[in-house]
Protein backbone atom coordinates (compact mmCIF):
# COMPACT_ATOMS: atom_id res chain seq x y z
CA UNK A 1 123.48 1.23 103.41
CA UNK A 2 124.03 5.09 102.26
CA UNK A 3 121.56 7.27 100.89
CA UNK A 4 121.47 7.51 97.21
CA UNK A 5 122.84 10.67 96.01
CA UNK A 6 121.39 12.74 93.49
CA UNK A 7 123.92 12.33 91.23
CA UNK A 8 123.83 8.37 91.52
CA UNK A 9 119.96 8.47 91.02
CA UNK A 10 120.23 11.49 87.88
CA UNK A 11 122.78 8.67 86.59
CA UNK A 12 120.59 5.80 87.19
CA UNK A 13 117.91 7.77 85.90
CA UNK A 14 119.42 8.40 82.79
CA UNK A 15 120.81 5.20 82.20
CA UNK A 16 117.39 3.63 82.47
CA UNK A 17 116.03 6.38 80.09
CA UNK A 18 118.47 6.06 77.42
CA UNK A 19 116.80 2.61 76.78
CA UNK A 20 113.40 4.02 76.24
CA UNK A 21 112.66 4.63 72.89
CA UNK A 22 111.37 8.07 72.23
CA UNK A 23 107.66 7.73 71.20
CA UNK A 24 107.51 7.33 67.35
CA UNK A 25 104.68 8.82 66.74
CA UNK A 26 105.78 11.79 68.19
CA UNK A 27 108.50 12.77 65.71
CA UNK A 28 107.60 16.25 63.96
CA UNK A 29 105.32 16.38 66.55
CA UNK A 30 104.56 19.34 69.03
CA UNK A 31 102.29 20.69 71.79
CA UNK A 32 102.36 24.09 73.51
CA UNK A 33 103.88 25.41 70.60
CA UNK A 34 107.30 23.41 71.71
CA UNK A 35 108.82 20.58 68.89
CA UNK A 36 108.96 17.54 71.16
CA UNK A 37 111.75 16.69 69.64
CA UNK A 38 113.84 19.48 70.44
CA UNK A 39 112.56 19.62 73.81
CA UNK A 40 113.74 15.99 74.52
CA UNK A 41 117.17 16.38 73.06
CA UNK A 42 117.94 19.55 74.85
CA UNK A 43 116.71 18.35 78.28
CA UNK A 44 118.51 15.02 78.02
CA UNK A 45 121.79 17.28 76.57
CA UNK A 46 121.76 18.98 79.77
CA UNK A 47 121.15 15.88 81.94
CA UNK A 48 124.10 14.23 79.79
CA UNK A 49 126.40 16.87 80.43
CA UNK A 50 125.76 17.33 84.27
CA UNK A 51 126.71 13.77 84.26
CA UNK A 52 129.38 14.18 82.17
CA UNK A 53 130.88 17.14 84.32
CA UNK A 54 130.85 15.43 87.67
CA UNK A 55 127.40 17.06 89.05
CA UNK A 56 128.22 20.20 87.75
CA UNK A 57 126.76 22.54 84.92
CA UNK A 58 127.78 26.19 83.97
CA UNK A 59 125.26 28.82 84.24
CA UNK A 60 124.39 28.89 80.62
CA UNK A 61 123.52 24.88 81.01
CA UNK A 62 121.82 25.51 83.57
CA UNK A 63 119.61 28.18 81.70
CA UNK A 64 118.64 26.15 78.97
CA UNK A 65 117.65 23.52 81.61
CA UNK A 66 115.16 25.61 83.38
CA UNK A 67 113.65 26.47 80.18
CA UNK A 68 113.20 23.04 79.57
CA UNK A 69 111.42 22.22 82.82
CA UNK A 70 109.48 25.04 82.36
CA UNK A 71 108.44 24.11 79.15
CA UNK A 72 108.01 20.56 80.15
CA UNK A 73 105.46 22.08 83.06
CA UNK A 74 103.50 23.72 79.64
CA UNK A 75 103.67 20.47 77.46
CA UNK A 76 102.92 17.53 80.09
CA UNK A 77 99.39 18.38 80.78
CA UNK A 78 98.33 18.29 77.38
CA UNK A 79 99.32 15.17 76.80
CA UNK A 80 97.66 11.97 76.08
CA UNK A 81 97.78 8.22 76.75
CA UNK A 82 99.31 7.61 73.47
CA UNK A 83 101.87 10.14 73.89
CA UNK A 84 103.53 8.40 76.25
CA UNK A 85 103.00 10.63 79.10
CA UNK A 86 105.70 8.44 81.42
CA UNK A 87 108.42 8.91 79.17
CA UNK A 88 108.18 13.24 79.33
CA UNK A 89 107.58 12.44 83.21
CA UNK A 90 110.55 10.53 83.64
CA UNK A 91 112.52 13.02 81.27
CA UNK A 92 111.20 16.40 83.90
CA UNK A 93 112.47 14.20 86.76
CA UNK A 94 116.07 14.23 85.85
CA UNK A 95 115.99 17.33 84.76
CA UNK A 96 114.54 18.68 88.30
CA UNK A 97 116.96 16.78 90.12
CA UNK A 98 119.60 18.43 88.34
CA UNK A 99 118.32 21.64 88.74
CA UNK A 100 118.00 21.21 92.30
CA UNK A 101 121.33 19.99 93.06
CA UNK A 102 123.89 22.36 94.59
CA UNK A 103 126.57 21.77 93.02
CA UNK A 104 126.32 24.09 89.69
CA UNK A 105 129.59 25.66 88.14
CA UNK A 106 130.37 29.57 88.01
CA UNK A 107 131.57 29.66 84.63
């Protein structure tokens, strides 16, 4: 049996967390200064599209991406049981796995 690739496992992944809900009582809600909101849909966006595209996002995707991890890094740590700490956990490991993964467009 092979390996699981990084794009099968981003796709998995995803799949699985497209049947989460995001946290209601999060909505309007932020922390580090960053609307969770926002933070969720652009991270997922760029998940969506590397999926989309084969394994492959253009540098600009790939920019907003490593904002969102990095922002992620700020906004994890702060928070609590009842924000559904998994969920934002599970969201930052896609988007590292896309980050890491070689295959990244020129364009």
């Amino acid at each position: 049996m092979s390996k699981e690739t990084a794009f099968e496992a981003v796709s998995r992944l995803y799949q699985e967390f497209m049947e989460l809900p995001f946290p209601p009582r999060l909505a309007g809600a932020d922390r580090a200064g960053f609307d969770l909101v926002m933070l969720d849909s652009d991270t997922a966006g760029c998940v969506f599209t590397w999926i989309k595209n084969g394994g492959e996002l253009e540098a600009w995707g790939r920019s907003i991406l490593l904002r969102c991890i990095a922002r992620l890094d700020r906004v994890i740590p702060l928070l609590g049981e009842a924000d559904a700490p998994e969920y934002w956990h599970r969201l930052r490991e896609m988007a590292q796995l896309v980050a890491d993964s070689p295959h990244v467009a020129t364009k």
